[in-house]
C-alpha atoms as a PDB file:
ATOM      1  CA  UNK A   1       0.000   0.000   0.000  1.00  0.00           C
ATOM      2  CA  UNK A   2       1.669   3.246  -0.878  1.00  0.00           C
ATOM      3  CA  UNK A   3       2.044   5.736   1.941  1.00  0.00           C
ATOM      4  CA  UNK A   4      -0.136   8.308   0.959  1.00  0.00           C
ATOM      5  CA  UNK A   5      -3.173   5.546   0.369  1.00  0.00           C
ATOM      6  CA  UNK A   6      -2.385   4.117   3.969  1.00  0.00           C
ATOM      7  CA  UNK A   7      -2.469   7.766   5.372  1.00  0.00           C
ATOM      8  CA  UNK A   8      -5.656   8.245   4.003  1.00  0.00           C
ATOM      9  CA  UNK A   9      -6.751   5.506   5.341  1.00  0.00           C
ATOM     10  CA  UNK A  10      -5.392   6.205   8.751  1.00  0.00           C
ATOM     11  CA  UNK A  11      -7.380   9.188   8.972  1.00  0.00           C
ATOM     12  CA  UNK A  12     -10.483   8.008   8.347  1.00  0.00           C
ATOM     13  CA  UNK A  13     -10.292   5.426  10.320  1.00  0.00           C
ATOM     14  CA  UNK A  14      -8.817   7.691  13.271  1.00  0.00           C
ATOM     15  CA  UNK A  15     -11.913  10.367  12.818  1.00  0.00           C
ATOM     16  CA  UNK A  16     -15.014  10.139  14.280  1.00  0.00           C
ATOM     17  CA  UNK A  17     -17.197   9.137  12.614  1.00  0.00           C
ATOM     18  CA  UNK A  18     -15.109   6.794  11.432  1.00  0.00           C
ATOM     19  CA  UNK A  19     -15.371   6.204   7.308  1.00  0.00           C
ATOM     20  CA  UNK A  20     -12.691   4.873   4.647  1.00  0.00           C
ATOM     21  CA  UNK A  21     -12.067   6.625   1.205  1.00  0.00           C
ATOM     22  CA  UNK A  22     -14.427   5.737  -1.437  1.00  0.00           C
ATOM     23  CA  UNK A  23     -11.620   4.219  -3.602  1.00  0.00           C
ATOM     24  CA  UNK A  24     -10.615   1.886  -1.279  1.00  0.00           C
ATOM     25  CA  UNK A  25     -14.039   0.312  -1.673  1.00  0.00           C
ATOM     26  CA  UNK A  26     -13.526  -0.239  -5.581  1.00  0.00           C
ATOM     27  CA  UNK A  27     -11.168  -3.174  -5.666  1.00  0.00           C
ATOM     28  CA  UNK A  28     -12.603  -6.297  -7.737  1.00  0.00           C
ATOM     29  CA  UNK A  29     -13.710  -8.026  -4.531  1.00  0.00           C
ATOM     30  CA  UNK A  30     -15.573  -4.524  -3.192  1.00  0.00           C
ATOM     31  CA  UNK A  31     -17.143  -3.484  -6.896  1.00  0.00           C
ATOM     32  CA  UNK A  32     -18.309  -7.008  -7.481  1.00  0.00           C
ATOM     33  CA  UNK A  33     -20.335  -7.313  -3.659  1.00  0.00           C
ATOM     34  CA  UNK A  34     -21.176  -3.548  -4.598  1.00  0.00           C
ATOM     35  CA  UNK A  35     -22.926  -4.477  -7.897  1.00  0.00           C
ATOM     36  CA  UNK A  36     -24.262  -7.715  -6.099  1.00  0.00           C
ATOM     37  CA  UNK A  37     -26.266  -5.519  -2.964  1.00  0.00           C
ATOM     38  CA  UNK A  38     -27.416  -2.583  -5.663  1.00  0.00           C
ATOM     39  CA  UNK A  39     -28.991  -5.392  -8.272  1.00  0.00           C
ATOM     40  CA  UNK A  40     -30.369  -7.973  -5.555  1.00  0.00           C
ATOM     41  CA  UNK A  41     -31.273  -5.452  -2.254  1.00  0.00           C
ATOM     42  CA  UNK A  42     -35.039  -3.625  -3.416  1.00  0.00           C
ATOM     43  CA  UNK A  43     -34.783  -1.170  -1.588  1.00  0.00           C
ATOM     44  CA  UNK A  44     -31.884   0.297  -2.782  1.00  0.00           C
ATOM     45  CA  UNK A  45     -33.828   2.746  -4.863  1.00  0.00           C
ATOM     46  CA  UNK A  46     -31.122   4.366  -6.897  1.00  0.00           C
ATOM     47  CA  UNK A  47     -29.867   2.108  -9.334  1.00  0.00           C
ATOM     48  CA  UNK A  48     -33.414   1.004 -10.170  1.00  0.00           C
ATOM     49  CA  UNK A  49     -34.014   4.687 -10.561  1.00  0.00           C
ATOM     50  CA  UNK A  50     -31.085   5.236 -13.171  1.00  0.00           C
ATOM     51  CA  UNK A  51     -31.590   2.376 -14.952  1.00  0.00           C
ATOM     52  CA  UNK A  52     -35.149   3.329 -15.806  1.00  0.00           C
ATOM     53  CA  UNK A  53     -34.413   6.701 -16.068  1.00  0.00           C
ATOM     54  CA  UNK A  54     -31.782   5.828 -19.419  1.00  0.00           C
ATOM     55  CA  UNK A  55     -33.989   2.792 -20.316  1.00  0.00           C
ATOM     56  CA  UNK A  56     -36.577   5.249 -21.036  1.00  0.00           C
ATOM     57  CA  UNK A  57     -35.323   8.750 -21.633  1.00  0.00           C
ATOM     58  CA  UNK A  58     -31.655   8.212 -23.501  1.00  0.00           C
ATOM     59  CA  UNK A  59     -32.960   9.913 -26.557  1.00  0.00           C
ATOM     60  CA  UNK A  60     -33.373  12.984 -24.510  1.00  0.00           C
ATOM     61  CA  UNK A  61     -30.482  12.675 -22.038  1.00  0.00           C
ATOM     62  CA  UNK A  62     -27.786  12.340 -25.266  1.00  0.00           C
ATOM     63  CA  UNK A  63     -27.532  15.734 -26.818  1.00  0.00           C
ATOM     64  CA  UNK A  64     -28.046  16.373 -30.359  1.00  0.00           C
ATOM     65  CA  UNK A  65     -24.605  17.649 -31.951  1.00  0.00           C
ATOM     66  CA  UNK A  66     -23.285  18.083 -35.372  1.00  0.00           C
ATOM     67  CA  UNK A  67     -19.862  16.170 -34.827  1.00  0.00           C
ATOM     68  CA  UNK A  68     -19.164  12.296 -33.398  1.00  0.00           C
ATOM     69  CA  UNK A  69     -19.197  11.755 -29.570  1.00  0.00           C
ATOM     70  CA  UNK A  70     -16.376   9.771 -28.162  1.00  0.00           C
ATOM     71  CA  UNK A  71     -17.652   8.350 -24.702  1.00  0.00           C
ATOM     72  CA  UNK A  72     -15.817   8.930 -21.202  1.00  0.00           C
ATOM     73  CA  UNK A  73     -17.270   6.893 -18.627  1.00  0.00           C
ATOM     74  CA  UNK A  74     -16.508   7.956 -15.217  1.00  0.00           C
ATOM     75  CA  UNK A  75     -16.431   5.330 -12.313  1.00  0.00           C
ATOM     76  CA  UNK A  76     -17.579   2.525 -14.826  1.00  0.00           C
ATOM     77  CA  UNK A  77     -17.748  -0.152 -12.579  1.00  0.00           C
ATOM     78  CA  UNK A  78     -19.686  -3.273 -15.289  1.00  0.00           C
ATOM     79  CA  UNK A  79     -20.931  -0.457 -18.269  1.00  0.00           C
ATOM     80  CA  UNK A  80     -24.016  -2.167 -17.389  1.00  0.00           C
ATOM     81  CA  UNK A  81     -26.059   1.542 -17.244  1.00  0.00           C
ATOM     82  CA  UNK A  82     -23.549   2.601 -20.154  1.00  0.00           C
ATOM     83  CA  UNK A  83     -24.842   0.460 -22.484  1.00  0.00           C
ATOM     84  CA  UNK A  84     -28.264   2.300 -23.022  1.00  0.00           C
ATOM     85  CA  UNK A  85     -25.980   5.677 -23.892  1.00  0.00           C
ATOM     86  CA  UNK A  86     -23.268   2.960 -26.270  1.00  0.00           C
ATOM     87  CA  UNK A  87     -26.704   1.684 -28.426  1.00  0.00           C
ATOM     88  CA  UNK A  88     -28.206   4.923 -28.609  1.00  0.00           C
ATOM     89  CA  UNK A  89     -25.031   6.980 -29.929  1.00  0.00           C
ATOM     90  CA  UNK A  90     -24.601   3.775 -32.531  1.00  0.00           C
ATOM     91  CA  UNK A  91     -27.951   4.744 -33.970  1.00  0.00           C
ATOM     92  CA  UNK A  92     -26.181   8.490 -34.526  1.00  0.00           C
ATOM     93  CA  UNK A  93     -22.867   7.380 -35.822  1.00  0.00           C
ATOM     94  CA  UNK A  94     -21.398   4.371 -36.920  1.00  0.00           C
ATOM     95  CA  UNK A  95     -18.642   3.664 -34.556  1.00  0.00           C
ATOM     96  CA  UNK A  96     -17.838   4.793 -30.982  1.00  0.00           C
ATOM     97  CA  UNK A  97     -14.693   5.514 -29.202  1.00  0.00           C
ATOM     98  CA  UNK A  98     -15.317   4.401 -25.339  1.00  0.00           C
ATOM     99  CA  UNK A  99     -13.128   5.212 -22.599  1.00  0.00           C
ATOM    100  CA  UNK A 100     -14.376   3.630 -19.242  1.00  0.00           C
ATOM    101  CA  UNK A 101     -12.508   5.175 -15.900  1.00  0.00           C
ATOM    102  CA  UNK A 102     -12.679   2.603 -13.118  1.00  0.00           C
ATOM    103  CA  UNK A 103      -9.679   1.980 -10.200  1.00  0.00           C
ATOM    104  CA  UNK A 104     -10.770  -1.440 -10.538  1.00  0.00           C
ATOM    105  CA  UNK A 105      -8.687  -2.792 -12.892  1.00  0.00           C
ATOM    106  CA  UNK A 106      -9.808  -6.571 -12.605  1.00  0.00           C
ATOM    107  CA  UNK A 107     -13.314  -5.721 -12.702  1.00  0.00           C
ATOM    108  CA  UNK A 108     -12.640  -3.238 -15.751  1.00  0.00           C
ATOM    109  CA  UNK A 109     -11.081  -5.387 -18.162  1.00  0.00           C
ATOM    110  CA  UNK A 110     -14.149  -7.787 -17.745  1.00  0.00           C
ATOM    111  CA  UNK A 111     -16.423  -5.350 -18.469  1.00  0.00           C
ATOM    112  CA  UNK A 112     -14.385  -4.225 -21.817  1.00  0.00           C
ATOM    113  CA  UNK A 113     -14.350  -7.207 -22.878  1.00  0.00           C
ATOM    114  CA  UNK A 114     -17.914  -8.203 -22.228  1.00  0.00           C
ATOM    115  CA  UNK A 115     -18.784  -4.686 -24.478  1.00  0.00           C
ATOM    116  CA  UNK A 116     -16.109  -5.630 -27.035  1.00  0.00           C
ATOM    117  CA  UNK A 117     -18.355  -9.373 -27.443  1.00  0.00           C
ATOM    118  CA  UNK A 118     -21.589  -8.037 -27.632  1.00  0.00           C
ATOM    119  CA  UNK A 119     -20.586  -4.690 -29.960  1.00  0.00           C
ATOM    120  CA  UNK A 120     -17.599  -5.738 -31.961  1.00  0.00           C
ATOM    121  CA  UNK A 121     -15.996  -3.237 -33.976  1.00  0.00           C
ATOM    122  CA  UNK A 122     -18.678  -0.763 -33.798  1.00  0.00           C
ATOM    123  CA  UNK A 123     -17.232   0.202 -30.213  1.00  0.00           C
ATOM    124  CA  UNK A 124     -13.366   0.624 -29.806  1.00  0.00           C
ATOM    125  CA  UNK A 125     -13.091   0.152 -26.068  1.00  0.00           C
ATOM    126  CA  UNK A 126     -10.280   1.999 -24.007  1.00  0.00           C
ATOM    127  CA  UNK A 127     -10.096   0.996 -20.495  1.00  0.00           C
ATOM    128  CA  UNK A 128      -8.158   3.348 -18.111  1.00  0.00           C
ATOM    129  CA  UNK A 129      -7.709   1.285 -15.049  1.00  0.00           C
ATOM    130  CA  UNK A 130      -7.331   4.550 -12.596  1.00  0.00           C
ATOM    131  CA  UNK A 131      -8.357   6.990  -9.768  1.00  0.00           C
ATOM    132  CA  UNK A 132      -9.925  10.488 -11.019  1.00  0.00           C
ATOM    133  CA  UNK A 133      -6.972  12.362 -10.892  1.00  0.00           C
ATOM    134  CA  UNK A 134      -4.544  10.050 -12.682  1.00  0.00           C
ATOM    135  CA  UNK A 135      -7.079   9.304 -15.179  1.00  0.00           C
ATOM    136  CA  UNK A 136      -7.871  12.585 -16.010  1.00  0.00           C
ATOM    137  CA  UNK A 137      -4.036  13.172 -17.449  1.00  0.00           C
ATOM    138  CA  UNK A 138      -4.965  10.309 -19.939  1.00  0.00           C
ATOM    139  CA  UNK A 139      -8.215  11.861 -21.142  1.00  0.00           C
ATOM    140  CA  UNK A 140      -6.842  15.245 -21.593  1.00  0.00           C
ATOM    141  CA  UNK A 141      -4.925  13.638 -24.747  1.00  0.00           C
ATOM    142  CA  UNK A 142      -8.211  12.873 -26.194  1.00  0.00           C
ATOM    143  CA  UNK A 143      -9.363  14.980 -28.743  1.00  0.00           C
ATOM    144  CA  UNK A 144     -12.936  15.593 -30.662  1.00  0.00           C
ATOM    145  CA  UNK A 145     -16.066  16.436 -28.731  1.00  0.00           C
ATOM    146  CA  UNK A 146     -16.990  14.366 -25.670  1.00  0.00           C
ATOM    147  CA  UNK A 147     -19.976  12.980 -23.917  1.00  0.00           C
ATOM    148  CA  UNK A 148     -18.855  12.826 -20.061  1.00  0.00           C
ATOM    149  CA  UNK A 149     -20.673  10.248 -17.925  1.00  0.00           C
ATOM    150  CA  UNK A 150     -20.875  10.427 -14.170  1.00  0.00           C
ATOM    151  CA  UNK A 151     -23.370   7.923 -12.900  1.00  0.00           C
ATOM    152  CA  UNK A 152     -24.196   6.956  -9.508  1.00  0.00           C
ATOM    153  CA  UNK A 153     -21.071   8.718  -8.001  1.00  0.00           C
ATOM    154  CA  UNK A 154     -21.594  12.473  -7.101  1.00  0.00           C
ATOM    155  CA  UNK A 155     -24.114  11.270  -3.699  1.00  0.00           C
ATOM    156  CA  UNK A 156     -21.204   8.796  -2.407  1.00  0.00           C
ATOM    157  CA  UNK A 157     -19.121  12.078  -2.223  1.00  0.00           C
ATOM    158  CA  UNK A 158     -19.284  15.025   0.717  1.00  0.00           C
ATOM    159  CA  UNK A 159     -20.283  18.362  -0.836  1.00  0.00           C
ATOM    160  CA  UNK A 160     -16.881  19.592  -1.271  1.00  0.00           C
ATOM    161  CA  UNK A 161     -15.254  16.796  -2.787  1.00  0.00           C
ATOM    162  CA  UNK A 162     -18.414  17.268  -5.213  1.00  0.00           C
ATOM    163  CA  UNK A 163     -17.428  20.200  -5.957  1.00  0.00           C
ATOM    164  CA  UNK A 164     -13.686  19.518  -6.555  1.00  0.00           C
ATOM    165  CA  UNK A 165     -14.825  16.334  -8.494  1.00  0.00           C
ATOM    166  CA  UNK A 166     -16.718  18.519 -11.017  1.00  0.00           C
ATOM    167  CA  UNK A 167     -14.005  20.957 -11.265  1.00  0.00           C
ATOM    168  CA  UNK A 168     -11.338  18.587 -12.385  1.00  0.00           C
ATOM    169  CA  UNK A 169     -14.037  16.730 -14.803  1.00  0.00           C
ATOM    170  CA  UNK A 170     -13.846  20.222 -16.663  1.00  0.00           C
ATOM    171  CA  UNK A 171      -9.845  20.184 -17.015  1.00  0.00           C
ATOM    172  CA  UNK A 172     -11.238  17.631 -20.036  1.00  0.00           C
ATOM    173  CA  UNK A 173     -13.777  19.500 -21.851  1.00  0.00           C
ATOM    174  CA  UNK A 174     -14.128  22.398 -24.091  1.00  0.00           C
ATOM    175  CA  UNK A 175     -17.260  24.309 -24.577  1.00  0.00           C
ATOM    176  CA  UNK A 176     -18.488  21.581 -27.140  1.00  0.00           C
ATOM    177  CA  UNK A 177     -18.294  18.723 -24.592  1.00  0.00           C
ATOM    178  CA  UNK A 178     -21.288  18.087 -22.155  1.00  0.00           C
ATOM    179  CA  UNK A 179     -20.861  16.162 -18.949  1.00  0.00           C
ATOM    180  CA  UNK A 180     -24.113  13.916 -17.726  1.00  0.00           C
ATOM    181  CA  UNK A 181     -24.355  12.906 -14.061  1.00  0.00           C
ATOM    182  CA  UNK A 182     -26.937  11.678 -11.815  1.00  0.00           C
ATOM    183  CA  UNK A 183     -27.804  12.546  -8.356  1.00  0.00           C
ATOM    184  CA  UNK A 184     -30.315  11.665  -5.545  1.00  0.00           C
ATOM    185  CA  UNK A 185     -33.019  14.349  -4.710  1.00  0.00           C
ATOM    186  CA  UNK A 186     -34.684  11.679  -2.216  1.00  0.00           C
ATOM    187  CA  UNK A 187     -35.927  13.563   0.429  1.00  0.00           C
ATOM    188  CA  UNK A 188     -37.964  10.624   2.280  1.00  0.00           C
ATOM    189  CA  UNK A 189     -35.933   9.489   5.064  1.00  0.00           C
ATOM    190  CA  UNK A 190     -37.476   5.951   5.934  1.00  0.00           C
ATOM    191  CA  UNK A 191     -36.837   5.267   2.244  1.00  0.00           C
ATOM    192  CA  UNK A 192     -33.026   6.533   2.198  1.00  0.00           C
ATOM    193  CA  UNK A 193     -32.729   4.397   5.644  1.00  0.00           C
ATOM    194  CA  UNK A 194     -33.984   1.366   3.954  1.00  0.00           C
ATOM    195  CA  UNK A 195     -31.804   1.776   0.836  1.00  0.00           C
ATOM    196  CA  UNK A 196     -28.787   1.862   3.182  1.00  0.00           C
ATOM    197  CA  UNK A 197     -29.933  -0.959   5.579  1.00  0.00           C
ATOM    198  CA  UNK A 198     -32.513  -2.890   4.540  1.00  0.00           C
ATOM    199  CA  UNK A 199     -32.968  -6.598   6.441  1.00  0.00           C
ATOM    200  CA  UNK A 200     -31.827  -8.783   3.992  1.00  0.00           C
ATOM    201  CA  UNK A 201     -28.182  -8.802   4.796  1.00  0.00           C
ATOM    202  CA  UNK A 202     -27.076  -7.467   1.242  1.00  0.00           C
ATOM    203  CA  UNK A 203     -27.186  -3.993   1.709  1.00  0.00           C
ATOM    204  CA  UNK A 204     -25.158  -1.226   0.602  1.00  0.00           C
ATOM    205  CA  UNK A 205     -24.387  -0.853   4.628  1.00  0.00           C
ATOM    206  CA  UNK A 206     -23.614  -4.576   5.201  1.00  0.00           C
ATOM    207  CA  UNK A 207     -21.138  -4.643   2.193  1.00  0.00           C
ATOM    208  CA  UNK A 208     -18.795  -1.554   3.228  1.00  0.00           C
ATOM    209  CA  UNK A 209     -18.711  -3.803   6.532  1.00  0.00           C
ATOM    210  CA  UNK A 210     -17.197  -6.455   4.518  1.00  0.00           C
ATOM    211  CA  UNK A 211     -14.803  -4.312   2.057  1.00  0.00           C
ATOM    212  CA  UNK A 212     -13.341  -2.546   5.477  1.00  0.00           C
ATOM    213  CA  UNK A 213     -12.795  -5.893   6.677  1.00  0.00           C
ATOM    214  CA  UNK A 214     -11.368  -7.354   3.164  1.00  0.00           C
ATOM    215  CA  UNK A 215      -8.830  -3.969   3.782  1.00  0.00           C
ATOM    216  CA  UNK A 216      -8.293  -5.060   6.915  1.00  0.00           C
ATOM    217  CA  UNK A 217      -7.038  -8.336   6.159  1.00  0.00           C
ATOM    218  CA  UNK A 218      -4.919  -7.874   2.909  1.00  0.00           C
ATOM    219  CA  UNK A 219      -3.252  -4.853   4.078  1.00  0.00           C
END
């Protein structure tokens, strides 16, 4: 673990209340128990939410520009919500250049190559195993007009690492790009309780429990 990463850690640990940096929960262990208590938990209201919400509404989310989008993907995790925005841009152009951002690297590369079977060379796939910050160098290089995704991610943040999330995102775009992101407006508080721990023992709660203990153990 490099020193900086274990300070972090540290610190949160140290504070009260206690938390861990939402990286740390991204390994392939923590993003595959994460995907597990969003699909199978019912309660967890969110990713049912964005999943109908680009299910139904893509058309209108994508915006309508003269030039082709390439697609940055921020905090990937499987491209499983992705995929709505991938088929829809295909109907606009005929091929897609697709950068997913995950620190995941493990879980990444299966999801690439899950897209890369189902969309063959109508999507060139460009995985940038990374956190924000280091991944952000990479996209800079990018050129043409991009569609920035954000999904799920800005409510797992306090406000000002919101902020300072959505000022780096812009160190990538010009004035042509547009940035998408959802965000939780939930203002029922039995129903955000639920979300977070429900009874079934596969909620978003009882998985941090595990990843901090999976840190624990390996490090």
């Amino acid at each position: 673990m490099a020193d900086e990463q274990k300070q972090k850690l540290v610190a949160g640990l140290e504070s009260s209340p206690k938390y861990i940096p939402v990286s740390y929960k991204y390994d392939e262990i923590g993003s595959r128990l994460q995907k597990e208590s969003c699909e199978h938990n019912h309660d967890y209201y969110i990713t049912a939410s964005e999943l109908s919400i680009l299910q139904h509404n893509v058309q209108d989310i994508i915006p309508d520009v003269p030039n082709d989008l390439t697609l940055v993907d921020l905090g990937s995790g499987d491209c499983s919500k992705t995929r709505f925005v991938i088929k829809e841009l295909l109907k606009r152009q005929k091929t897609l250049m697709y950068y997913p951002l995950d620190i995941s690297g493990e879980f990444l590369i299966k999801a690439a190559k899950s897209l890369k079977d189902d969309f063959g060379d109508l999507l060139e796939v460009h995985p940038i195993a990374s956190d924000f910050i280091q991944g952000m160098e990479q996209l800079k290089r990018i050129k043409g007009v991009k569609l920035v995704l954000w999904i799920g991610g800005i409510f797992a943040l306090p406000y000002e690492d919101q902020i300072s999330k959505l000022k780096l995102f812009s160190t990538i775009m010009t004035d042509q790009c547009r940035l998408v992101f959802t965000a939780d407006i939930t203002q029922n508080r039995m129903d955000i309780l639920k979300a977070y721990n429900d009874n079934t023992g596969i909620s978003v709660l009882d998985v941090n429990i595990k990843i901090i203990r999976n840190i624990a153990l390996n490090n």
